[in-house]
C-alpha atoms as a PDB file:
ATOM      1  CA  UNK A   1       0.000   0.000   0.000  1.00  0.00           C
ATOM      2  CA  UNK A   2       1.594   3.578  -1.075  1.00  0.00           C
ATOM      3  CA  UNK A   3       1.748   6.447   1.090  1.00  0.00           C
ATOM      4  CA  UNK A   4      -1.059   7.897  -1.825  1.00  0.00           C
ATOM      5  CA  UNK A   5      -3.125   5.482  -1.207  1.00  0.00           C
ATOM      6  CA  UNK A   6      -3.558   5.662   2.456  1.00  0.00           C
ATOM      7  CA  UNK A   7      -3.788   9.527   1.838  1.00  0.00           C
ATOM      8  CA  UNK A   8      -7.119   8.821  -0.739  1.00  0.00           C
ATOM      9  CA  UNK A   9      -8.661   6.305   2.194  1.00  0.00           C
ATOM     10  CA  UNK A  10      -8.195   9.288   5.319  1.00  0.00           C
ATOM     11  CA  UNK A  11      -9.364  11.595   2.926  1.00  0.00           C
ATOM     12  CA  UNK A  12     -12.749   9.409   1.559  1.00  0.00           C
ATOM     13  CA  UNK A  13     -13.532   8.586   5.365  1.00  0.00           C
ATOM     14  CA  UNK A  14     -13.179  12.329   6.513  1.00  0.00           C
ATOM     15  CA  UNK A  15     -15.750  12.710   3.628  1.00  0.00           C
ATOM     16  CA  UNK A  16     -18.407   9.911   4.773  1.00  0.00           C
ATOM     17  CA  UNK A  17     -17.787  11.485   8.184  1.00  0.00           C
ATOM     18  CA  UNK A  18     -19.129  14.379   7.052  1.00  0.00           C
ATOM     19  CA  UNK A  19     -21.626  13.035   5.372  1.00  0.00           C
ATOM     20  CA  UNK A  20     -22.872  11.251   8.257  1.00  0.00           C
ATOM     21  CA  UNK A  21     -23.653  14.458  10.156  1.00  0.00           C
ATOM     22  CA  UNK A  22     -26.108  16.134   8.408  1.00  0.00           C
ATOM     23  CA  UNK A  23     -27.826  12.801   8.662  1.00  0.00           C
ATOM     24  CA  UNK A  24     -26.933  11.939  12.401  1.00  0.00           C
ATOM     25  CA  UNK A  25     -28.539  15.887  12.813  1.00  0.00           C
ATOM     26  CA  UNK A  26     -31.758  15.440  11.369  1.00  0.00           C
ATOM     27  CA  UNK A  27     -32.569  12.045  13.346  1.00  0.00           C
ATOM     28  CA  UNK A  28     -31.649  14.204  16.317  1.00  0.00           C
ATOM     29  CA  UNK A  29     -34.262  16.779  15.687  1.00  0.00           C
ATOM     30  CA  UNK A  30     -36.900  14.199  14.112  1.00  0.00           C
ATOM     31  CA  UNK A  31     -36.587  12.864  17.392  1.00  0.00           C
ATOM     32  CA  UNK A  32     -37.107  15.947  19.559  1.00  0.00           C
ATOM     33  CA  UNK A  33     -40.099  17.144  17.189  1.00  0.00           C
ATOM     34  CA  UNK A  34     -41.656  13.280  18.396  1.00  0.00           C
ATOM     35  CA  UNK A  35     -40.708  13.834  21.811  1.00  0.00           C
ATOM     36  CA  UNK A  36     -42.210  17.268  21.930  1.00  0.00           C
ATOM     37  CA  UNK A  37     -45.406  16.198  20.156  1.00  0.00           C
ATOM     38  CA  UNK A  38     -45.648  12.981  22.805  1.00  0.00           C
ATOM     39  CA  UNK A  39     -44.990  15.180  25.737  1.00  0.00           C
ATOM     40  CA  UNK A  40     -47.926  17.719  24.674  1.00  0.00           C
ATOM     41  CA  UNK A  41     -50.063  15.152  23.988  1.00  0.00           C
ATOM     42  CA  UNK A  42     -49.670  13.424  27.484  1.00  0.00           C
ATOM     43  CA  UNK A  43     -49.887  17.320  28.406  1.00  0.00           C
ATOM     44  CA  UNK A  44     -53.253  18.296  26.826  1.00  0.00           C
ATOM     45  CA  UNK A  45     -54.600  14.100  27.290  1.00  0.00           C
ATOM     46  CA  UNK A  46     -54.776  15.265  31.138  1.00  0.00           C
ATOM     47  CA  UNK A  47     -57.187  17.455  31.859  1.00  0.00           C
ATOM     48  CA  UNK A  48     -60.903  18.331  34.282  1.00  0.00           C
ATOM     49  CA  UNK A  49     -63.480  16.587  32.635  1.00  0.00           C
ATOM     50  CA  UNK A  50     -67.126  17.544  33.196  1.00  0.00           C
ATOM     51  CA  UNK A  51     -68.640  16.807  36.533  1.00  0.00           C
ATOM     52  CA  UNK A  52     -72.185  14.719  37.135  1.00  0.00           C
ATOM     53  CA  UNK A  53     -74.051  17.783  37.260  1.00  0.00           C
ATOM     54  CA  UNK A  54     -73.188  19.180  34.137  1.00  0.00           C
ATOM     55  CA  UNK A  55     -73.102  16.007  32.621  1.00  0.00           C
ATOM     56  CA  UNK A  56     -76.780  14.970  33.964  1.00  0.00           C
ATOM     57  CA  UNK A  57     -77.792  18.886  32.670  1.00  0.00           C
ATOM     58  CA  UNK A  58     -76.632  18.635  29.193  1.00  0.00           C
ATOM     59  CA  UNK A  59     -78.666  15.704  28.478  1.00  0.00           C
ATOM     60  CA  UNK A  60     -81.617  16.897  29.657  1.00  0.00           C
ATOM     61  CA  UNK A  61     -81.206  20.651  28.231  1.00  0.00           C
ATOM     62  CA  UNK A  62     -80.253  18.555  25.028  1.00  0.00           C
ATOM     63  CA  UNK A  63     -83.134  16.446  25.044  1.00  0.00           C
ATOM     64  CA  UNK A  64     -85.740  19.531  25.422  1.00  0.00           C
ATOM     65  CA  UNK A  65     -84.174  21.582  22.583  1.00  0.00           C
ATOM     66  CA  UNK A  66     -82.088  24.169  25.170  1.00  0.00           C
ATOM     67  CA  UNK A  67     -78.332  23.067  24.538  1.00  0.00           C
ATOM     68  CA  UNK A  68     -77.687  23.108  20.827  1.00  0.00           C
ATOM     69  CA  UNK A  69     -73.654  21.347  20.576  1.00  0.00           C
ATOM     70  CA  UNK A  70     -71.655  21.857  16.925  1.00  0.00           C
ATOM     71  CA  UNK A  71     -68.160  21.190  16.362  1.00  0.00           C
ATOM     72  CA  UNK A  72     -67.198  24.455  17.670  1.00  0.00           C
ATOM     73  CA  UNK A  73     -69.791  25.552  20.667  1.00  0.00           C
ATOM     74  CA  UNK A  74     -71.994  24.589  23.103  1.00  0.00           C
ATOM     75  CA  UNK A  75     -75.297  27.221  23.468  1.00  0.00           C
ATOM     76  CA  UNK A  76     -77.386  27.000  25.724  1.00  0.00           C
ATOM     77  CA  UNK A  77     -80.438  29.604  25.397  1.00  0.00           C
ATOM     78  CA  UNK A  78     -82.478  31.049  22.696  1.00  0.00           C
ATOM     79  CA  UNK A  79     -80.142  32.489  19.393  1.00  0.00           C
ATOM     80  CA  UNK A  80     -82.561  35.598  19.120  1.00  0.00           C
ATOM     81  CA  UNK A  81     -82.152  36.993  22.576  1.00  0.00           C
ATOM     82  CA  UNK A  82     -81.185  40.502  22.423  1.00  0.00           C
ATOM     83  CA  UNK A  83     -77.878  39.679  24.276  1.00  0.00           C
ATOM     84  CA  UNK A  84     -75.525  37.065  23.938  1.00  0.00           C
ATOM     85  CA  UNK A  85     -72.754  35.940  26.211  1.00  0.00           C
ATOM     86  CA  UNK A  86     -69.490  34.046  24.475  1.00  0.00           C
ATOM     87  CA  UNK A  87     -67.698  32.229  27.176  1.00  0.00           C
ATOM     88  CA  UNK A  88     -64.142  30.802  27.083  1.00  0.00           C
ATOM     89  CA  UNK A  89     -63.152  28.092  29.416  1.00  0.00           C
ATOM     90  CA  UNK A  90     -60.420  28.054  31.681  1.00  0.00           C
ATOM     91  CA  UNK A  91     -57.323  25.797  30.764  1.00  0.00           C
ATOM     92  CA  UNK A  92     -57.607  22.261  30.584  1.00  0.00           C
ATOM     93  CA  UNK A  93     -61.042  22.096  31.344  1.00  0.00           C
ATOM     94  CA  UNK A  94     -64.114  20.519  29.530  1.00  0.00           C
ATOM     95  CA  UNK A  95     -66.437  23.195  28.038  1.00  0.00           C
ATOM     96  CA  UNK A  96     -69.336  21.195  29.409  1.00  0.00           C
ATOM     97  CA  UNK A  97     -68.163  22.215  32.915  1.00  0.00           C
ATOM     98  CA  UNK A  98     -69.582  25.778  32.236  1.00  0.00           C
ATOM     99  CA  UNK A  99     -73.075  24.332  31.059  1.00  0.00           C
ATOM    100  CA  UNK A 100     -74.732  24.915  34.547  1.00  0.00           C
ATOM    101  CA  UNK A 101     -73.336  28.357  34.795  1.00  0.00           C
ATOM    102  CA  UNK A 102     -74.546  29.335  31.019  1.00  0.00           C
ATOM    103  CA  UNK A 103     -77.984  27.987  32.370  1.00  0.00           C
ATOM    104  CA  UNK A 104     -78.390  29.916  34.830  1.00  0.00           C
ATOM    105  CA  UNK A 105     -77.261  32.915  32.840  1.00  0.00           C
ATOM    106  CA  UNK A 106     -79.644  31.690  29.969  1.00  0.00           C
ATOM    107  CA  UNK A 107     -82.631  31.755  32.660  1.00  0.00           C
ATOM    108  CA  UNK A 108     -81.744  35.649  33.133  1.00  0.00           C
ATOM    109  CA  UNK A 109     -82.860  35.937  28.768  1.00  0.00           C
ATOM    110  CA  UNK A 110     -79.260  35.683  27.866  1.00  0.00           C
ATOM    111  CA  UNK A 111     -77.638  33.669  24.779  1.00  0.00           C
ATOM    112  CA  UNK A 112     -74.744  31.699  25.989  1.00  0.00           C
ATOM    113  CA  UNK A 113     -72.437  29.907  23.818  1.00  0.00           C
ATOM    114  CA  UNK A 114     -69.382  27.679  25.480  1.00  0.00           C
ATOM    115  CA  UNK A 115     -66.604  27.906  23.207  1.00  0.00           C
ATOM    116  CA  UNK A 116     -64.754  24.491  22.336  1.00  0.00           C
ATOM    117  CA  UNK A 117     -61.203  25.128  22.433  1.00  0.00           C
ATOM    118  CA  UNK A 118     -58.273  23.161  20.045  1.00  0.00           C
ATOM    119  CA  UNK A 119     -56.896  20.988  23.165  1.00  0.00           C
ATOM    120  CA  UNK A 120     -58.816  22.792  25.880  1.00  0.00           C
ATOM    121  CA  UNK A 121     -56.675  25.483  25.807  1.00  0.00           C
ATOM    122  CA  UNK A 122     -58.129  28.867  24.568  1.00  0.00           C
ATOM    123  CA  UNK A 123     -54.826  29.974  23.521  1.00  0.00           C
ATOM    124  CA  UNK A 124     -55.312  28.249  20.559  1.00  0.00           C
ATOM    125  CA  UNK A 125     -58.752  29.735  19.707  1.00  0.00           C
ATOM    126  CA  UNK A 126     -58.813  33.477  20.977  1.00  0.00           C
ATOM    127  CA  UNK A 127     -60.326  34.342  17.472  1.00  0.00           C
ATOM    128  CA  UNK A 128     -63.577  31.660  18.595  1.00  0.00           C
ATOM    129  CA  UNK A 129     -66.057  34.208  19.581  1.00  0.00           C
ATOM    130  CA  UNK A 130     -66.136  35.393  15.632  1.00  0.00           C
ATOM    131  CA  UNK A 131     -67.867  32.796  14.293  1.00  0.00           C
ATOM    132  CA  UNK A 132     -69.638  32.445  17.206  1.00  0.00           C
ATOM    133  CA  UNK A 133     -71.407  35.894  17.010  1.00  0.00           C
ATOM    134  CA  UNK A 134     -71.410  35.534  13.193  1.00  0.00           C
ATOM    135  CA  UNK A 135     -73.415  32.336  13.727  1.00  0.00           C
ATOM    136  CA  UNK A 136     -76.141  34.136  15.953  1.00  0.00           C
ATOM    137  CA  UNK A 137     -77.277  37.393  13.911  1.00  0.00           C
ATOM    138  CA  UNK A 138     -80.152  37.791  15.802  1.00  0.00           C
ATOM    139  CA  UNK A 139     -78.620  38.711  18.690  1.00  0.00           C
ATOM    140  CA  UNK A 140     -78.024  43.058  19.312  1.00  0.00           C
ATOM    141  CA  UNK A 141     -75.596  42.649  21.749  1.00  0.00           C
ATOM    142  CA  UNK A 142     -72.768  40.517  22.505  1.00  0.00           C
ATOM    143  CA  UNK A 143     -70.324  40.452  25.580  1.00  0.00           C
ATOM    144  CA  UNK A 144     -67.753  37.843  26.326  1.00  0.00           C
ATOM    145  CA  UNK A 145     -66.692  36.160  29.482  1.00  0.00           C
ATOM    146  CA  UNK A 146     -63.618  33.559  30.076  1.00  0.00           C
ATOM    147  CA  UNK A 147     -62.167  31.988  32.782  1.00  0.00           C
ATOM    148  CA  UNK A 148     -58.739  31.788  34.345  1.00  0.00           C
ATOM    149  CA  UNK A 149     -56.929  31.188  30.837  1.00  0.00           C
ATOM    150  CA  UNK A 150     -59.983  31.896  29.148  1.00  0.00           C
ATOM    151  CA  UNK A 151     -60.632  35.484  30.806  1.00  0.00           C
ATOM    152  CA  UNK A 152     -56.552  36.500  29.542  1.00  0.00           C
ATOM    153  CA  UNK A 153     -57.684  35.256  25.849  1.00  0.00           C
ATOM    154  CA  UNK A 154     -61.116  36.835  26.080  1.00  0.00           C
ATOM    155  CA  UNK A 155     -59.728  39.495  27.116  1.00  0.00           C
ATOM    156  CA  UNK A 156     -57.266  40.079  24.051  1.00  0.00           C
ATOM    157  CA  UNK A 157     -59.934  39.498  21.354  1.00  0.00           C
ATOM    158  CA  UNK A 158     -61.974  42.126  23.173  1.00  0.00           C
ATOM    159  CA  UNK A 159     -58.795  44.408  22.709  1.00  0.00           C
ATOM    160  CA  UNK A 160     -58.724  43.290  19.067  1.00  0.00           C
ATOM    161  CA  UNK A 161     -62.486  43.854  18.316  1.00  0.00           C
ATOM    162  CA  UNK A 162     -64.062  46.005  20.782  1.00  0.00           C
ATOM    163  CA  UNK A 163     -66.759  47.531  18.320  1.00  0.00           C
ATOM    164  CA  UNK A 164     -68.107  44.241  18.253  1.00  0.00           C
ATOM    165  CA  UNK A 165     -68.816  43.687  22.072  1.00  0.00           C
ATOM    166  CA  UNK A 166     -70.443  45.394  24.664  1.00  0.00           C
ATOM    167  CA  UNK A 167     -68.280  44.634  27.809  1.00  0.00           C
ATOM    168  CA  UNK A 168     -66.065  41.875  29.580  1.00  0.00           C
ATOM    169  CA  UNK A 169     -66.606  39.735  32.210  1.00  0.00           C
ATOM    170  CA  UNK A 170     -63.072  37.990  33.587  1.00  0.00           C
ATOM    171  CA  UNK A 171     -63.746  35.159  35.909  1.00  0.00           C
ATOM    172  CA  UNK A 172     -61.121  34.537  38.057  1.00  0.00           C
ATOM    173  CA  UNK A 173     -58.857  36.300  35.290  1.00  0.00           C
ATOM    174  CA  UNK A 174     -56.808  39.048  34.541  1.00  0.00           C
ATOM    175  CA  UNK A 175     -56.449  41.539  31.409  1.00  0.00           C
ATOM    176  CA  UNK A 176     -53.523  40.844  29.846  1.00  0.00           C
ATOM    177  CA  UNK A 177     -53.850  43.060  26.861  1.00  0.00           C
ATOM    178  CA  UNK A 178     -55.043  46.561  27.160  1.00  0.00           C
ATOM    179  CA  UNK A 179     -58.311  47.348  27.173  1.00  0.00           C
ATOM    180  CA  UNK A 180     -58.287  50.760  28.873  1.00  0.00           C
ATOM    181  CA  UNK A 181     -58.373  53.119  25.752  1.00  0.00           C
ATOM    182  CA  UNK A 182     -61.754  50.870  24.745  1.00  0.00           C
ATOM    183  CA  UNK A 183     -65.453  51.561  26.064  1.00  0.00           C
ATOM    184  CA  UNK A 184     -65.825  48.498  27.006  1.00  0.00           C
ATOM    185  CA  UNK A 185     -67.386  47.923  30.218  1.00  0.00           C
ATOM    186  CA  UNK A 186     -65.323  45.197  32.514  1.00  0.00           C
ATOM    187  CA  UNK A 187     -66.160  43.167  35.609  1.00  0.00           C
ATOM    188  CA  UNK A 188     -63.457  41.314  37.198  1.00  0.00           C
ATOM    189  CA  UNK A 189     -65.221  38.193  39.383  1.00  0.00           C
ATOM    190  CA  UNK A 190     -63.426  36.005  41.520  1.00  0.00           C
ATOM    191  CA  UNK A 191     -63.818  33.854  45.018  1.00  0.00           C
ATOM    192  CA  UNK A 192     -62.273  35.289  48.651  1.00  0.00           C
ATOM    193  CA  UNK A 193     -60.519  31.430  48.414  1.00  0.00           C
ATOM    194  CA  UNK A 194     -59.380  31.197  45.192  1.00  0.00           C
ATOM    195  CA  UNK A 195     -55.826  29.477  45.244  1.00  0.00           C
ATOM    196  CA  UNK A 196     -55.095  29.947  42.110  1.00  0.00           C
ATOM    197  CA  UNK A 197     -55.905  33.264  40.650  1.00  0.00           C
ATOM    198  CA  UNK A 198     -52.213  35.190  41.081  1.00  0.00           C
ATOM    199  CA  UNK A 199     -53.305  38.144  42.921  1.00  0.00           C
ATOM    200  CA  UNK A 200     -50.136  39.673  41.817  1.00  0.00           C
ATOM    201  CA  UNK A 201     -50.508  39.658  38.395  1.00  0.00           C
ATOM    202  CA  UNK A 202     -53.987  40.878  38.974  1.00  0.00           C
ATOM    203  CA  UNK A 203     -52.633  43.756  40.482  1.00  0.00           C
ATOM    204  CA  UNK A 204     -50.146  44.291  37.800  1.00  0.00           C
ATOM    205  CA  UNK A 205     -52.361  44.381  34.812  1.00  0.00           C
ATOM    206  CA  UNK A 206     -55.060  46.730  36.512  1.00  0.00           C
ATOM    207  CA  UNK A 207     -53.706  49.604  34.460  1.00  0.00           C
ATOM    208  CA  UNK A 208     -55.091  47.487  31.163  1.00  0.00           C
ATOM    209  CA  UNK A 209     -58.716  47.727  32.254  1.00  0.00           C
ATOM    210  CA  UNK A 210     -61.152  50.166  31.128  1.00  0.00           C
ATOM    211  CA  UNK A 211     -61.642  52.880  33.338  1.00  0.00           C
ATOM    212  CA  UNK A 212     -65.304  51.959  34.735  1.00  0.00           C
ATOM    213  CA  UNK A 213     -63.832  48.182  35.463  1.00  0.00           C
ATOM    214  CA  UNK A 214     -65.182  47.191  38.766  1.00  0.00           C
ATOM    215  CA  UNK A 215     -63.898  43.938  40.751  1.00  0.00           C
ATOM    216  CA  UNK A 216     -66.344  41.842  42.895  1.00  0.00           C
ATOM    217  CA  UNK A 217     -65.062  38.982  45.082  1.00  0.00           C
ATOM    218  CA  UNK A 218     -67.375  36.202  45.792  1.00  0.00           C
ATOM    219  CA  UNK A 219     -67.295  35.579  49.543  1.00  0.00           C
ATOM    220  CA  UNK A 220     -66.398  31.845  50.218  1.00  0.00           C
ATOM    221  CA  UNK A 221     -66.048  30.908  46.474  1.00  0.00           C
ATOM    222  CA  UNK A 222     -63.521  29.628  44.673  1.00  0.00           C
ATOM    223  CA  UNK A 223     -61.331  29.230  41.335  1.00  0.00           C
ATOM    224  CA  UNK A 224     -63.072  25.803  40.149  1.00  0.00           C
ATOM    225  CA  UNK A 225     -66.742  26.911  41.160  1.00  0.00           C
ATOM    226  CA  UNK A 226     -67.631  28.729  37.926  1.00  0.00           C
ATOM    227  CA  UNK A 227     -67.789  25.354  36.281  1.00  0.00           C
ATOM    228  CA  UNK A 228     -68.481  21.885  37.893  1.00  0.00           C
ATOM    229  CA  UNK A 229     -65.275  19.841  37.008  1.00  0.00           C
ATOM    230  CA  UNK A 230     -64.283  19.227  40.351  1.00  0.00           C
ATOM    231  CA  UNK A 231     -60.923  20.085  42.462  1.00  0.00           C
ATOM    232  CA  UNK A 232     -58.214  22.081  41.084  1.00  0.00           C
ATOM    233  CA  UNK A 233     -54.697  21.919  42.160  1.00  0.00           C
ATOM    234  CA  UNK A 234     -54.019  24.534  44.650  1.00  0.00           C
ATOM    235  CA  UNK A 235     -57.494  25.856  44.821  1.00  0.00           C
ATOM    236  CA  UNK A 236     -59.241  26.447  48.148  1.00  0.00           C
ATOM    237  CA  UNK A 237     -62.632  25.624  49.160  1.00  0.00           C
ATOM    238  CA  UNK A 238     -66.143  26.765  48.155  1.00  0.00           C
ATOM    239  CA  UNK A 239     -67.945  27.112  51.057  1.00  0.00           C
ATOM    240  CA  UNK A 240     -70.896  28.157  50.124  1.00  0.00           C
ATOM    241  CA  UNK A 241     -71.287  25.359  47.078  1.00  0.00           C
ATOM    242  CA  UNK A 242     -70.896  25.571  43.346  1.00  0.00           C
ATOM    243  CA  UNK A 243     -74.397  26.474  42.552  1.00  0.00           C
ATOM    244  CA  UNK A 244     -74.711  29.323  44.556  1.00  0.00           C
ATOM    245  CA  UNK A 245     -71.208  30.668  43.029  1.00  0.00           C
ATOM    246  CA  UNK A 246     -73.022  30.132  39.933  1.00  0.00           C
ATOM    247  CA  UNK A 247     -75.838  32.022  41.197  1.00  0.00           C
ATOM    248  CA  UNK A 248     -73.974  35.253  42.391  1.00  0.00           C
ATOM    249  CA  UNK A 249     -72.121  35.137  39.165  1.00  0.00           C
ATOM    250  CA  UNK A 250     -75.613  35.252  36.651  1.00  0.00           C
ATOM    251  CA  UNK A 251     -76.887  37.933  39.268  1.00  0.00           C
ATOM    252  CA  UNK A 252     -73.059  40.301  38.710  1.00  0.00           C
ATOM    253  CA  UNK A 253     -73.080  39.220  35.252  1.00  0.00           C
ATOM    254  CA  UNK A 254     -77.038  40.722  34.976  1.00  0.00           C
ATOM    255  CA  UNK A 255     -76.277  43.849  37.226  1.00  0.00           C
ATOM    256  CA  UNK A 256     -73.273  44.768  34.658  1.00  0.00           C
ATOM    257  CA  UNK A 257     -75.556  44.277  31.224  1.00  0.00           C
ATOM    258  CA  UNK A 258     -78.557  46.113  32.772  1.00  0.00           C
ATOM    259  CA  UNK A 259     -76.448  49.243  34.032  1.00  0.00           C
ATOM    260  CA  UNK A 260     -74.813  48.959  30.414  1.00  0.00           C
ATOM    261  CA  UNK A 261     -78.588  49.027  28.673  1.00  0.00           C
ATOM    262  CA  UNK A 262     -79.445  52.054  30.725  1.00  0.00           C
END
């Protein structure tokens, strides 16, 4: 074997070396793409289904013609009320956990339509309540709540389209995007034992509300009692029960629209 031989072979298996990499680089990041995809999908696989009571209340609001369900929404109510009410859910969290809460908002004359988010997460569907309102032309007026996760995103297509709406109610949520140069009117709602809500982010953000935003705290309620979906992580108690946090919520939630109608 010649000295220029042995020179050829280093040199072709530098080559496939470098070859290889490219290769060796793209298996690497196939691999963390399917790694990332698994891990969200273990991620957005766990999350608060739908308690018995909302459950049980579906079917029978289904059955008599009052819950209406389509790919995108659950509405509960008539669609030619003068007001409607779009609600996102919090994060994680089974629209049909808001059905008794939209019921007893529907009993005050309101149109209220659940939004289904892509994974349960309304980050993915802030632009929901469009075709929701487009679907429903009936309806005059049209205000939007959303809860925890759902109040933040609620919040920012209210910033994005406040002609459209009347006001915004934030359950257990915070304004993230700025809504104080809008005429929006704003309610912030949350329970005295709410372990989640971060108070001081709450606090933070205040400066993004409209200027006639009022805050109400629900005495002895909590962060999971505006739907029925059972214990959160690091929540506290509802004392006074889910329904009756459900209750002082449809009677705010009525206050705020009549004072706007005056």
């Amino acid at each position: 074997m010649t000295l220029e031989t042995t020179s050829q072979e280093k040199q072709e298996h530098r080559h496939q070396k470098k070859r290889r990499w490219p290769k060796r680089l793209a298996i690497v990041l196939i691999a963390l793409v399917v790694m990332s995809g698994v891990g969200f999908g273990v991620y957005v696989s766990d999350y608060y289904e739908a308690g018995d009571t909302a459950t049980a209340l579906a079917a029978e609001l289904s059955e008599t013609g009052e819950l209406l369900e389509t790919d995108g929404s659950i509405a509960v109510g008539q669609s030619d009320a003068e007001v409607g009410i779009v609600i996102y859910p919090g994060a994680k969290v089974d629209p049909y956990a808001y059905v008794p809460l939209a019921d007893v908002l529907s009993d005050q004359g309101y149109y209220c339509v659940i939004a289904k988010m892509p994974f349960n997460l309304a980050f993915f569907g802030i632009n929901a309540a469009a075709d929701i309102m487009n679907s429903a032309p009936k309806v005059d007026q049209w205000w939007i709540a959303g809860h925890s996760l759902g109040g933040a995103m609620a919040a920012q297509f209210a910033s994005n389209h406040p002609s459209e709406l009347e006001g915004v109610i934030l359950l257990a949520a915070y304004a993230a995007s700025d809504l104080s140069v809008t005429n929006l009117d704003v309610e912030i709602i949350y329970g005295s034992n709410d372990g989640v809500l971060n108070r001081a982010a709450l606090e933070e953000n205040a400066g993004n509300l409209a200027h006639n935003a009022i805050t109400h705290v629900i005495e002895g309620g909590n962060h999971a009692g505006f739907g029925d979906y059972g214990p959160q992580d690091g929540d506290g108690e509802c004392s006074i029960g889910a329904p009756e946090q459900w209750r002082i919520t449809s009677s705010e939630v009525n206050e705020r629209i009549e004072a706007r109608s005056v």
